[in-house]
C-alpha atoms as a PDB file:
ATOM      1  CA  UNK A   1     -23.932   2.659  33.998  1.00  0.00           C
ATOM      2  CA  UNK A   2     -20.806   2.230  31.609  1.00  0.00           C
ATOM      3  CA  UNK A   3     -22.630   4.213  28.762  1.00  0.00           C
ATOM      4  CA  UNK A   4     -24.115   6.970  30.707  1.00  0.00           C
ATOM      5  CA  UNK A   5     -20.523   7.203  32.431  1.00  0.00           C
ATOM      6  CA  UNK A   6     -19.220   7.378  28.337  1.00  0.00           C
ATOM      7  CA  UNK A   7     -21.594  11.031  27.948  1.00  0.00           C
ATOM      8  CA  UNK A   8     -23.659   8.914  25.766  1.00  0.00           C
ATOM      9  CA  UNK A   9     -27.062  10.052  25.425  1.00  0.00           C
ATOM     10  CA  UNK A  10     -29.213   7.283  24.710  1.00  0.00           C
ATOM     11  CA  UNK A  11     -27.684   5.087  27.667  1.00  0.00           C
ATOM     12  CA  UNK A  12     -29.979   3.123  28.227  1.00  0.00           C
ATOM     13  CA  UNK A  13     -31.913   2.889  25.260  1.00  0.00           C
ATOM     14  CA  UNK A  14     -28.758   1.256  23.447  1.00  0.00           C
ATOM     15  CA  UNK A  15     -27.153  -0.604  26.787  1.00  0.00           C
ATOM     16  CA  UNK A  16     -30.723  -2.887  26.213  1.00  0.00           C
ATOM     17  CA  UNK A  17     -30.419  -2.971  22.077  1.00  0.00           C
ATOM     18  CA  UNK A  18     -27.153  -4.424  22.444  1.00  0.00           C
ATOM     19  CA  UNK A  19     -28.122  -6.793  24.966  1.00  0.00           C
ATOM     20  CA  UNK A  20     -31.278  -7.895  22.964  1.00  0.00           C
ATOM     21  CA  UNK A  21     -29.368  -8.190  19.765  1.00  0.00           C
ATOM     22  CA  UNK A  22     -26.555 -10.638  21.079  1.00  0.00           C
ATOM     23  CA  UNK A  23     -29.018 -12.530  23.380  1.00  0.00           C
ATOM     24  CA  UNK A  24     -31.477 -12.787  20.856  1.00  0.00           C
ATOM     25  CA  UNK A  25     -34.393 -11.670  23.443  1.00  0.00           C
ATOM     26  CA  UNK A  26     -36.815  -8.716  23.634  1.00  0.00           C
ATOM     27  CA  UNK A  27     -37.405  -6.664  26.402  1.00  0.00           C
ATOM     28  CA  UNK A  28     -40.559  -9.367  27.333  1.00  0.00           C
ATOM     29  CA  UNK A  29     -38.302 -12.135  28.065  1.00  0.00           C
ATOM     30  CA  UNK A  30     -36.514  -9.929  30.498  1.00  0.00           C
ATOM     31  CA  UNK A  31     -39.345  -8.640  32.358  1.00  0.00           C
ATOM     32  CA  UNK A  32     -41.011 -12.252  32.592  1.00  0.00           C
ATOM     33  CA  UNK A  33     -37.353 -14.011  33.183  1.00  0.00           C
ATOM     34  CA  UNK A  34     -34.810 -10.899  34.599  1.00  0.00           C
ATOM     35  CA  UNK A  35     -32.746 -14.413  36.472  1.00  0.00           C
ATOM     36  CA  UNK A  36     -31.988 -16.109  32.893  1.00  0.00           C
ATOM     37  CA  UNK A  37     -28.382 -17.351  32.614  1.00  0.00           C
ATOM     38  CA  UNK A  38     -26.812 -16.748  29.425  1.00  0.00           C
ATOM     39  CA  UNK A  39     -23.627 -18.533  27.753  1.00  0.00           C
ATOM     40  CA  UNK A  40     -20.039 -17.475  28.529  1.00  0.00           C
ATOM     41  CA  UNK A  41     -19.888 -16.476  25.217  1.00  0.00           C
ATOM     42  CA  UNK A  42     -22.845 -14.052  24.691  1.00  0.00           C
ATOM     43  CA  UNK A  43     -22.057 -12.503  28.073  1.00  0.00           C
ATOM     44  CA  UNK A  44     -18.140 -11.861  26.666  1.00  0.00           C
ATOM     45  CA  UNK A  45     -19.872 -10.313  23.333  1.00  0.00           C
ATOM     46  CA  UNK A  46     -22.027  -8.396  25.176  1.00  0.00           C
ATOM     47  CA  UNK A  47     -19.200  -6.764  26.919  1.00  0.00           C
ATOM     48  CA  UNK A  48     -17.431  -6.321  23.899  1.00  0.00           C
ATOM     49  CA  UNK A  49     -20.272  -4.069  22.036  1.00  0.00           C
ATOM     50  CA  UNK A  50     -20.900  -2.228  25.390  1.00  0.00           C
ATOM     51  CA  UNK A  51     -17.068  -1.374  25.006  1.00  0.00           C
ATOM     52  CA  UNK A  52     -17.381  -0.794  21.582  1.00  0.00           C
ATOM     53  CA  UNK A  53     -20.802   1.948  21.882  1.00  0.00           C
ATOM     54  CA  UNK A  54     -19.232   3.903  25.036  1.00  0.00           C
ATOM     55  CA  UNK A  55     -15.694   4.114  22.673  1.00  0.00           C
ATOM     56  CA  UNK A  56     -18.549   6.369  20.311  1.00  0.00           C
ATOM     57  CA  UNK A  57     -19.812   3.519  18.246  1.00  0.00           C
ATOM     58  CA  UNK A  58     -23.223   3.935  17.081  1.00  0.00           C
ATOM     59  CA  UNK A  59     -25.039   1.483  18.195  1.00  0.00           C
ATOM     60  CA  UNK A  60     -26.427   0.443  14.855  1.00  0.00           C
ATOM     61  CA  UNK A  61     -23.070   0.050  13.413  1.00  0.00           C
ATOM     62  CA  UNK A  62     -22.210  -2.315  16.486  1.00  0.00           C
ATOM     63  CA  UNK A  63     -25.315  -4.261  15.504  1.00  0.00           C
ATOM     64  CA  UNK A  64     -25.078  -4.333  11.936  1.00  0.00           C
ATOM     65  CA  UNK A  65     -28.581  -3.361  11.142  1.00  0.00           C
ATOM     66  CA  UNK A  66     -30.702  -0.796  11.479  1.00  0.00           C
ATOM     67  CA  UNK A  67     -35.050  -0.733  10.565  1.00  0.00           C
ATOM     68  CA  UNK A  68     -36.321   1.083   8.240  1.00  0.00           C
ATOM     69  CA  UNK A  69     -39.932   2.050   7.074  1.00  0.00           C
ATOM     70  CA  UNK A  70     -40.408  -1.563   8.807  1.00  0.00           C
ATOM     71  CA  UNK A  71     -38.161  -3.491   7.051  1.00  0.00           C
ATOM     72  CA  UNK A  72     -34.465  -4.612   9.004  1.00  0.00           C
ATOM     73  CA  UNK A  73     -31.747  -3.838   7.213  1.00  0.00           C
ATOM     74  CA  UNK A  74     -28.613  -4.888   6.733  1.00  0.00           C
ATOM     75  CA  UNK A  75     -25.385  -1.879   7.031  1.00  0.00           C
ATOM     76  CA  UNK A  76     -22.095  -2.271   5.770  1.00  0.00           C
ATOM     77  CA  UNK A  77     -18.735  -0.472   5.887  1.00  0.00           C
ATOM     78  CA  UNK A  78     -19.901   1.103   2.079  1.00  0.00           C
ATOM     79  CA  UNK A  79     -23.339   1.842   3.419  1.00  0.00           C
ATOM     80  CA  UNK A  80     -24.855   5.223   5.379  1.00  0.00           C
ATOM     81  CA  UNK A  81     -27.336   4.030   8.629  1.00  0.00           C
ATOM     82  CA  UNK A  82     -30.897   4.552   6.600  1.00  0.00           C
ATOM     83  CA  UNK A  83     -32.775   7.305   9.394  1.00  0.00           C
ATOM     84  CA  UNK A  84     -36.181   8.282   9.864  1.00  0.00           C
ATOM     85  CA  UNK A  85     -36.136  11.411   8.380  1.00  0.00           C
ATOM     86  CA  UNK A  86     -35.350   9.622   4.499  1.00  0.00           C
ATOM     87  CA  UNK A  87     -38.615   7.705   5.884  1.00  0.00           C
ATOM     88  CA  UNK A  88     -40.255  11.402   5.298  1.00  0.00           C
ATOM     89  CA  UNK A  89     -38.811  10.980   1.326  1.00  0.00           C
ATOM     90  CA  UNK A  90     -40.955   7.393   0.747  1.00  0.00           C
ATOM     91  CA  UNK A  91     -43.919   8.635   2.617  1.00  0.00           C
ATOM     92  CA  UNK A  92     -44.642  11.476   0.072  1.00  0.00           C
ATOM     93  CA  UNK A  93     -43.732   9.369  -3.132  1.00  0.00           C
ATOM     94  CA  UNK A  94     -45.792   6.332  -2.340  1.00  0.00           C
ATOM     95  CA  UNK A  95     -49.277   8.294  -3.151  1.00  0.00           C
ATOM     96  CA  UNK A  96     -47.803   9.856  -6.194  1.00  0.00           C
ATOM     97  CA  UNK A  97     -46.634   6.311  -7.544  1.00  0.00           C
ATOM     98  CA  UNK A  98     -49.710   4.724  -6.504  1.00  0.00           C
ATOM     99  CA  UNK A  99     -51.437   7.097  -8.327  1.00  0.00           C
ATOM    100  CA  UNK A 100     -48.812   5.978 -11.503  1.00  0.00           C
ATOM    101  CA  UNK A 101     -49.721   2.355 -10.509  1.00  0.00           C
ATOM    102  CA  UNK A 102     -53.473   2.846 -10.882  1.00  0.00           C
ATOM    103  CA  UNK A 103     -52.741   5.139 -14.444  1.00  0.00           C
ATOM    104  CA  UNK A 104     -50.454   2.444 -16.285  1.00  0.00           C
ATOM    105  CA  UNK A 105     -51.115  -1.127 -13.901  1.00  0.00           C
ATOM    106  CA  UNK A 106     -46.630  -0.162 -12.909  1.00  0.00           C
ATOM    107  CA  UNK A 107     -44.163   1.725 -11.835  1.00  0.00           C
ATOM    108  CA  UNK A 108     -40.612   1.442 -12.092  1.00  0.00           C
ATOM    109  CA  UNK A 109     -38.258   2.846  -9.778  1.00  0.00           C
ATOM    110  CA  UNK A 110     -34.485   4.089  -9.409  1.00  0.00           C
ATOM    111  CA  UNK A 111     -33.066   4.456  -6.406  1.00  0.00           C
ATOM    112  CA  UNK A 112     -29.844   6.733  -7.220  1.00  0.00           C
ATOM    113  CA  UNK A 113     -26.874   6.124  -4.328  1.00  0.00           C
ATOM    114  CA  UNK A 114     -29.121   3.426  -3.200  1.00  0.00           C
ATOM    115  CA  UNK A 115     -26.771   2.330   0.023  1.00  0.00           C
ATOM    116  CA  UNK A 116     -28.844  -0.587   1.840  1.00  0.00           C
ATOM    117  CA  UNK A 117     -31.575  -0.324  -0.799  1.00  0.00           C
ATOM    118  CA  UNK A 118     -33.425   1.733   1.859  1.00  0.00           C
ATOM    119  CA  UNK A 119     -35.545   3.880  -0.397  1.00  0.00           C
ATOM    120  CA  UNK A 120     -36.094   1.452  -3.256  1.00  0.00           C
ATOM    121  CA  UNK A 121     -37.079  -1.248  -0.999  1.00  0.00           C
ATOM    122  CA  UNK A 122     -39.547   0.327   1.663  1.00  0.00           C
ATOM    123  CA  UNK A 123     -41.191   1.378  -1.868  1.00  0.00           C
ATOM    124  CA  UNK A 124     -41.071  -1.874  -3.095  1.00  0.00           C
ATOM    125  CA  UNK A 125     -43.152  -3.238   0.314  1.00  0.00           C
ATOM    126  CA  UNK A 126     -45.591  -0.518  -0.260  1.00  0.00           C
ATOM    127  CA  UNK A 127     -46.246  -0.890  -3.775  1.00  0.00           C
ATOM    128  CA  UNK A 128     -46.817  -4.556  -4.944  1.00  0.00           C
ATOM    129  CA  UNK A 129     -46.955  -3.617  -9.035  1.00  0.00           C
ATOM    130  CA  UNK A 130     -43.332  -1.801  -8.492  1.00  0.00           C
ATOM    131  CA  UNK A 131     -40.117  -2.827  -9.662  1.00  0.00           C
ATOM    132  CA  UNK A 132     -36.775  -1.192  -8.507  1.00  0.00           C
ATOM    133  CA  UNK A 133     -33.412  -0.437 -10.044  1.00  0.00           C
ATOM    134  CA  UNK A 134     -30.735   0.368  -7.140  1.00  0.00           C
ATOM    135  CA  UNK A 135     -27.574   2.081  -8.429  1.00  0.00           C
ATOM    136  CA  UNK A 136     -24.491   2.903  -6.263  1.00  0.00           C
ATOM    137  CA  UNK A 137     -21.258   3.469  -7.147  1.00  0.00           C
ATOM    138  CA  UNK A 138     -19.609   1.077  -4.700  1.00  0.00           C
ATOM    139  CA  UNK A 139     -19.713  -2.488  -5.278  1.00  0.00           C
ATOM    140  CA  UNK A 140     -19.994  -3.022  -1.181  1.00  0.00           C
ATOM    141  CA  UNK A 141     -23.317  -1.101  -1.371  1.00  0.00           C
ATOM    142  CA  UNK A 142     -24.870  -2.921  -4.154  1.00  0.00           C
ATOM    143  CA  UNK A 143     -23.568  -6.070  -2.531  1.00  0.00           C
ATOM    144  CA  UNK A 144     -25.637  -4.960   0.726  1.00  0.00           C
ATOM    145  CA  UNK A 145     -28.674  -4.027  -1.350  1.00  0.00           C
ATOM    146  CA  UNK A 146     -29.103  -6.698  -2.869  1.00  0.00           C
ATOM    147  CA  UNK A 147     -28.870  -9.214   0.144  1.00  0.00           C
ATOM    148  CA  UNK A 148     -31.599  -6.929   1.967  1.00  0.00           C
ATOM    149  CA  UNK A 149     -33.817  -7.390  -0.757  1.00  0.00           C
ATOM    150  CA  UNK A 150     -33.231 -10.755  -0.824  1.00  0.00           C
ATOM    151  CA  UNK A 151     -33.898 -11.154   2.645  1.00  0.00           C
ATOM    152  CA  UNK A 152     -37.364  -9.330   2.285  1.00  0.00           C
ATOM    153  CA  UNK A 153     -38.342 -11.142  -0.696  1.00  0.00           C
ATOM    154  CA  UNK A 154     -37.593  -8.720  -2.542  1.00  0.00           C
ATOM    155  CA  UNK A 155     -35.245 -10.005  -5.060  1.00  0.00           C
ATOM    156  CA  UNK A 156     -37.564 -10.755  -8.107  1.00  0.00           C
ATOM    157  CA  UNK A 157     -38.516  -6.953  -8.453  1.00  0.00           C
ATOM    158  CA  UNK A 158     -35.310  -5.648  -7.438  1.00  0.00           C
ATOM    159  CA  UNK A 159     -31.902  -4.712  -9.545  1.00  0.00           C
ATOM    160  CA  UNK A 160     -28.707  -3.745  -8.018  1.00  0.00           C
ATOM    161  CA  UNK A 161     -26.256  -1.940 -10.299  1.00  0.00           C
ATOM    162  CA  UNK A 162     -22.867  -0.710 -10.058  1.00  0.00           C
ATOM    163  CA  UNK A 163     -23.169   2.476 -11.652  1.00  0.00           C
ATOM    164  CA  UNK A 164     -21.661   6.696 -10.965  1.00  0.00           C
ATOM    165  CA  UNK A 165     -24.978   7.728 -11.042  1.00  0.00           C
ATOM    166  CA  UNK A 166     -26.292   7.056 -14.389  1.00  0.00           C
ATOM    167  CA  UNK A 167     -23.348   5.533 -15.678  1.00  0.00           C
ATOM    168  CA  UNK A 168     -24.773   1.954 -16.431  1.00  0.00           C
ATOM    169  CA  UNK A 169     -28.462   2.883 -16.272  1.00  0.00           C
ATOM    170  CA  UNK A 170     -30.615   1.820 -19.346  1.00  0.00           C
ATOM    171  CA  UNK A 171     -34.649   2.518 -20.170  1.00  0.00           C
ATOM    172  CA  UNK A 172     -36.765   4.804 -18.562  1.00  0.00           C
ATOM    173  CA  UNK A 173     -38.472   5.003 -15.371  1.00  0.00           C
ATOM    174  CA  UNK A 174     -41.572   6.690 -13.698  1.00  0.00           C
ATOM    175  CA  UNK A 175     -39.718   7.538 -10.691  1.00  0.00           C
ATOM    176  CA  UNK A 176     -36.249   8.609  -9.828  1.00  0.00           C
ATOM    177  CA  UNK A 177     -35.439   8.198  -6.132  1.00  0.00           C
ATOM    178  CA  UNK A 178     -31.991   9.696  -4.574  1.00  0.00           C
ATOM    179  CA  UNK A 179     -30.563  10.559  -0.747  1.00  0.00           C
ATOM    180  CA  UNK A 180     -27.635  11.846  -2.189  1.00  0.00           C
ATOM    181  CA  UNK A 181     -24.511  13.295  -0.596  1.00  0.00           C
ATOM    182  CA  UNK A 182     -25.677  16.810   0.571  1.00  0.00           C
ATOM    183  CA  UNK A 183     -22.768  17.918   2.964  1.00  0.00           C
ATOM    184  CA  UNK A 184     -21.050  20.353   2.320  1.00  0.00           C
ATOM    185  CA  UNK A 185     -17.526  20.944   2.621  1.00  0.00           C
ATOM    186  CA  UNK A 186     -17.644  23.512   6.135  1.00  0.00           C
ATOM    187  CA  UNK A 187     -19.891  21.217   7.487  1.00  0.00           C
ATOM    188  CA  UNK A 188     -18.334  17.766   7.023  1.00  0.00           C
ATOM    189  CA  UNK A 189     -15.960  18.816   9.986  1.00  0.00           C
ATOM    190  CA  UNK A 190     -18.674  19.867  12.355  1.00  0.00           C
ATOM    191  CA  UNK A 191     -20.594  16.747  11.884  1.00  0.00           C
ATOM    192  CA  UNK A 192     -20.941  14.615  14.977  1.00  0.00           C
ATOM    193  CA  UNK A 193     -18.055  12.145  15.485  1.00  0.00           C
ATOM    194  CA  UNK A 194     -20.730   9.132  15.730  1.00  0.00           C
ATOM    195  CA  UNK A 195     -21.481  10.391  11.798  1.00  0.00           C
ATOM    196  CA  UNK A 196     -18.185  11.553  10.662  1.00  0.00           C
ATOM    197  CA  UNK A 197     -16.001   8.684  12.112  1.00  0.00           C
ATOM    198  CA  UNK A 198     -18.079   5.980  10.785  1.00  0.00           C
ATOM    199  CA  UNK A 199     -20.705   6.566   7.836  1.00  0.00           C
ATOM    200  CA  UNK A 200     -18.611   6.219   4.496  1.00  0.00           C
ATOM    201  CA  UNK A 201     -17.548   9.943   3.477  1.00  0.00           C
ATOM    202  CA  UNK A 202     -18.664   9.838  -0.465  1.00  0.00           C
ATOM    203  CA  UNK A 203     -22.154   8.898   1.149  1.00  0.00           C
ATOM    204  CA  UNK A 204     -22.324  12.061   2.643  1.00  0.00           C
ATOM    205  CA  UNK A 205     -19.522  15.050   1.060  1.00  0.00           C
ATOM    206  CA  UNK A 206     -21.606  16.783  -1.412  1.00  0.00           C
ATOM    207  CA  UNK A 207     -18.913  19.306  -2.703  1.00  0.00           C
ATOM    208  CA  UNK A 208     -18.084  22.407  -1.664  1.00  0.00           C
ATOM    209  CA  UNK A 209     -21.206  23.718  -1.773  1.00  0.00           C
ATOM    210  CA  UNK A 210     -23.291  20.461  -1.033  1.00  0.00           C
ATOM    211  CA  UNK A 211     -25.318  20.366  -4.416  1.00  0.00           C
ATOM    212  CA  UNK A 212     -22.912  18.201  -6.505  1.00  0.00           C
ATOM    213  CA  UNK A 213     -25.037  15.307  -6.633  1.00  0.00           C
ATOM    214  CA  UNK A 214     -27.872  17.678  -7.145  1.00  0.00           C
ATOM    215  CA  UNK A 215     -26.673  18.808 -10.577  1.00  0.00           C
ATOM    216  CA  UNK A 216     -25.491  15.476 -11.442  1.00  0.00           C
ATOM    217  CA  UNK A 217     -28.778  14.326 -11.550  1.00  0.00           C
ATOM    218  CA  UNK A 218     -31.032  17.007 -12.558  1.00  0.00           C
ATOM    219  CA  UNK A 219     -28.165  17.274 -15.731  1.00  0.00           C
ATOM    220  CA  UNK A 220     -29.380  13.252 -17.023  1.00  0.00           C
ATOM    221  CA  UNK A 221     -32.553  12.647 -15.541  1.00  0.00           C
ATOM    222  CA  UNK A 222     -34.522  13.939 -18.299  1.00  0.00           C
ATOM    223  CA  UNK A 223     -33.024  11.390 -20.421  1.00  0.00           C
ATOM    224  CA  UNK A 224     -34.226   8.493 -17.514  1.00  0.00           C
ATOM    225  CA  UNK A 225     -38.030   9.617 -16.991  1.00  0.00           C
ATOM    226  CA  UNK A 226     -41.337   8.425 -18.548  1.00  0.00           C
ATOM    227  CA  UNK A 227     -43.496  11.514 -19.447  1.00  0.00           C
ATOM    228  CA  UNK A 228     -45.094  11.080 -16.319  1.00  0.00           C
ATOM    229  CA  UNK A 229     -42.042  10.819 -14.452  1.00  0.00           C
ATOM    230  CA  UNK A 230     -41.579  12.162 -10.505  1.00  0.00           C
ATOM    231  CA  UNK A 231     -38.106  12.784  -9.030  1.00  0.00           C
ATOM    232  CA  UNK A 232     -37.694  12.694  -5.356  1.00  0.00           C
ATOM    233  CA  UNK A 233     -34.801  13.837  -3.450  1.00  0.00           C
ATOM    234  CA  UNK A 234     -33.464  14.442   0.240  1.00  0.00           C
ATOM    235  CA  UNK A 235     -32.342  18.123   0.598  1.00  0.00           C
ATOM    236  CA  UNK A 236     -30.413  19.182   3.576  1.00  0.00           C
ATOM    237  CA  UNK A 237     -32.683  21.780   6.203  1.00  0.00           C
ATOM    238  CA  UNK A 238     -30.956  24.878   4.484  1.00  0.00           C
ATOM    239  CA  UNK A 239     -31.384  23.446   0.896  1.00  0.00           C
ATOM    240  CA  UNK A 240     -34.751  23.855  -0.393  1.00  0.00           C
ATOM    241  CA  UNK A 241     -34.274  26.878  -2.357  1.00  0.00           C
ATOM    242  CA  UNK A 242     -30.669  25.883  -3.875  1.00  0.00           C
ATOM    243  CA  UNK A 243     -32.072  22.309  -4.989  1.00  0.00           C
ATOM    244  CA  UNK A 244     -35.630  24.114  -6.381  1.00  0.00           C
ATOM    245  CA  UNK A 245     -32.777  26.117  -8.437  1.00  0.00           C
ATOM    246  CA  UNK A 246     -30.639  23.665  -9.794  1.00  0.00           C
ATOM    247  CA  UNK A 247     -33.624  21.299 -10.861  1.00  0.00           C
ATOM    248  CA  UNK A 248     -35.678  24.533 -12.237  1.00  0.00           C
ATOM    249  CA  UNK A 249     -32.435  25.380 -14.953  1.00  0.00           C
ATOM    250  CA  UNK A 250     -32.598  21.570 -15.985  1.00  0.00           C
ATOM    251  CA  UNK A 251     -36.641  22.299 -16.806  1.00  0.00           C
ATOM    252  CA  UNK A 252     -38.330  20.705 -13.758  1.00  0.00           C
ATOM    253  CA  UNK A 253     -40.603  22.183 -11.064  1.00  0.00           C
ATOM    254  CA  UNK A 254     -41.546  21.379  -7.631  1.00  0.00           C
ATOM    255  CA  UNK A 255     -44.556  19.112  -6.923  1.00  0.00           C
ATOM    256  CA  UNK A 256     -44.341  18.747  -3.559  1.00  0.00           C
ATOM    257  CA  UNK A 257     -42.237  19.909  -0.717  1.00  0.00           C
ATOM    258  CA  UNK A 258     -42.008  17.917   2.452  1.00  0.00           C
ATOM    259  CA  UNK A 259     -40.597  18.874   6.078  1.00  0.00           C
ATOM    260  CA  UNK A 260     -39.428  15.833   8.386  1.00  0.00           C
ATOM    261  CA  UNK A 261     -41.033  16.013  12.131  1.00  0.00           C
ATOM    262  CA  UNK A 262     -38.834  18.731  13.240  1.00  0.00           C
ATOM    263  CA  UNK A 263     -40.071  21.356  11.022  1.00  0.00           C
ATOM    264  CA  UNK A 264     -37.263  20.784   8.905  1.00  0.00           C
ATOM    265  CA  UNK A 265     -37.343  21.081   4.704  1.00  0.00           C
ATOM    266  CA  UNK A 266     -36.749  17.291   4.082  1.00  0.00           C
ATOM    267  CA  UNK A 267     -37.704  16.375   0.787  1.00  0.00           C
ATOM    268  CA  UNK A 268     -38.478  17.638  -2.596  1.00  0.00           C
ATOM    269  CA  UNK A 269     -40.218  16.243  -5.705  1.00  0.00           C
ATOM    270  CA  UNK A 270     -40.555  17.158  -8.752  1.00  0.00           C
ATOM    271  CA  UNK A 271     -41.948  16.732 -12.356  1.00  0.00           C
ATOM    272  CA  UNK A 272     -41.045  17.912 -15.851  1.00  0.00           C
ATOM    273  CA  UNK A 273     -41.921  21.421 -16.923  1.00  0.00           C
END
């Protein structure tokens, strides 16, 4: 095979993505029909992503979407690939905001860097008295938010805003939501090729130590949060105790600290001192 012959690891996994996302079939129509004739066309664009993925595309990119906590979403040139581990992020906030739903009957959300919308959105599905506010501060991004949202039916409870971080934010919310950059500068050059040649660098260089976007949030969020206001961040594995820090001088402490399914510190949330 042309992929496995490429050293890529997921050969086959992605040779049958890409053929299912140009064909438009699923892996049922080619067990019940493995003779169906496709179009000149399809077969040429086919060929042309397979080209593409063994050249160390990700697949994803190829595709132009990628799922997230169930919803498909749309990636652009502006936008980091949403992955399962951010999926550990919005599975520990949704019982501390339904818990906020069932105090004050809402719940409104910003999604700092928001990217696709990834965060703000899978909340959004999950929590039917929630509104979002999705900040990012390219234009591209927000574009790409906002269509997602749109295409989930999303759009009447969600806000996309061009803004560096707080920028442009007004009011206060009961949650602030952020997979911020986190790389740091030694390891932006050991990152894999599939990451470092195609997701958007200011998605993922957090300074030269990795905690810039840290302090650039825990500095204004005060100013942002209802009284009963959670923040909830993505942390790099090696982070937990550096993030705890910089969050702890700007007065909050740690509610909860999550680890994604390889053992790995994922998330953190906190609340105000």
């Amino acid at each position: 095979m042309r992929l496995a012959a490429a050293g890529v690891e997921s050969a086959a996994l992605d040779a049958r993505l890409l053929v299912e996302h140009y064909t438009t079939t699923t892996r049922t129509d080619a067990l019940a029909r493995p003779d169906r004739e496709i179009a000149d066309e399809i077969a040429e664009a086919v060929e042309a992503a397979l080209e593409r993925r063994a050249a160390g595309e990700p697949v994803h990119r190829i595709m132009g979407r990628r799922e997230f906590y169930g919803l498909d979403l749309k990636l652009s040139p502006a936008t980091l690939e949403p992955r399962p581990d951010t999926e550990i992020l919005v599975d520990r906030m949704i019982p501390h905001l339904r818990a906020i739903v069932a105090r004050h009957g809402r719940c409104r959300i910003l999604d700092l860097g928001t990217g696709t919308g990834a965060i703000a959105l899978a909340l959004l599905s999950q929590l039917a008295e929630a509104t979002a506010v999705g900040a990012d501060i390219d234009p591209g991004a927000v574009a790409t938010a906002i269509e997602n949202a749109h295409r989930h039916g999303l759009s009447d409870r969600f806000e996309g805003i061009v803004s560096d971080w707080f920028s442009a934010i007004n009011g206060k919310f009961h949650a602030i939501v952020s997979n911020p950059p986190y790389i740091d500068a030694q390891e932006m050059d050991s990152l894999p090729p599939e990451v470092r040649l195609h997701d958007p660098h200011k998605a993922l260089h957090g300074g030269q130590d990795g905690l810039g976007a840290y302090r650039a949030i825990a500095a204004e969020a005060g100013r942002y949060l209802e009284p009963v206001g959670l923040i909830g961040v993505e942390i790099g594995y090696r982070q937990r105790e550096q993030v705890a820090a910089v969050f702890g001088r700007a007065g909050f402490t740690v509610v909860e600290a999550a680890k994604d399914l390889a053992g790995h510190d994922r998330a953190l949330i906190f609340k105000a001192e």
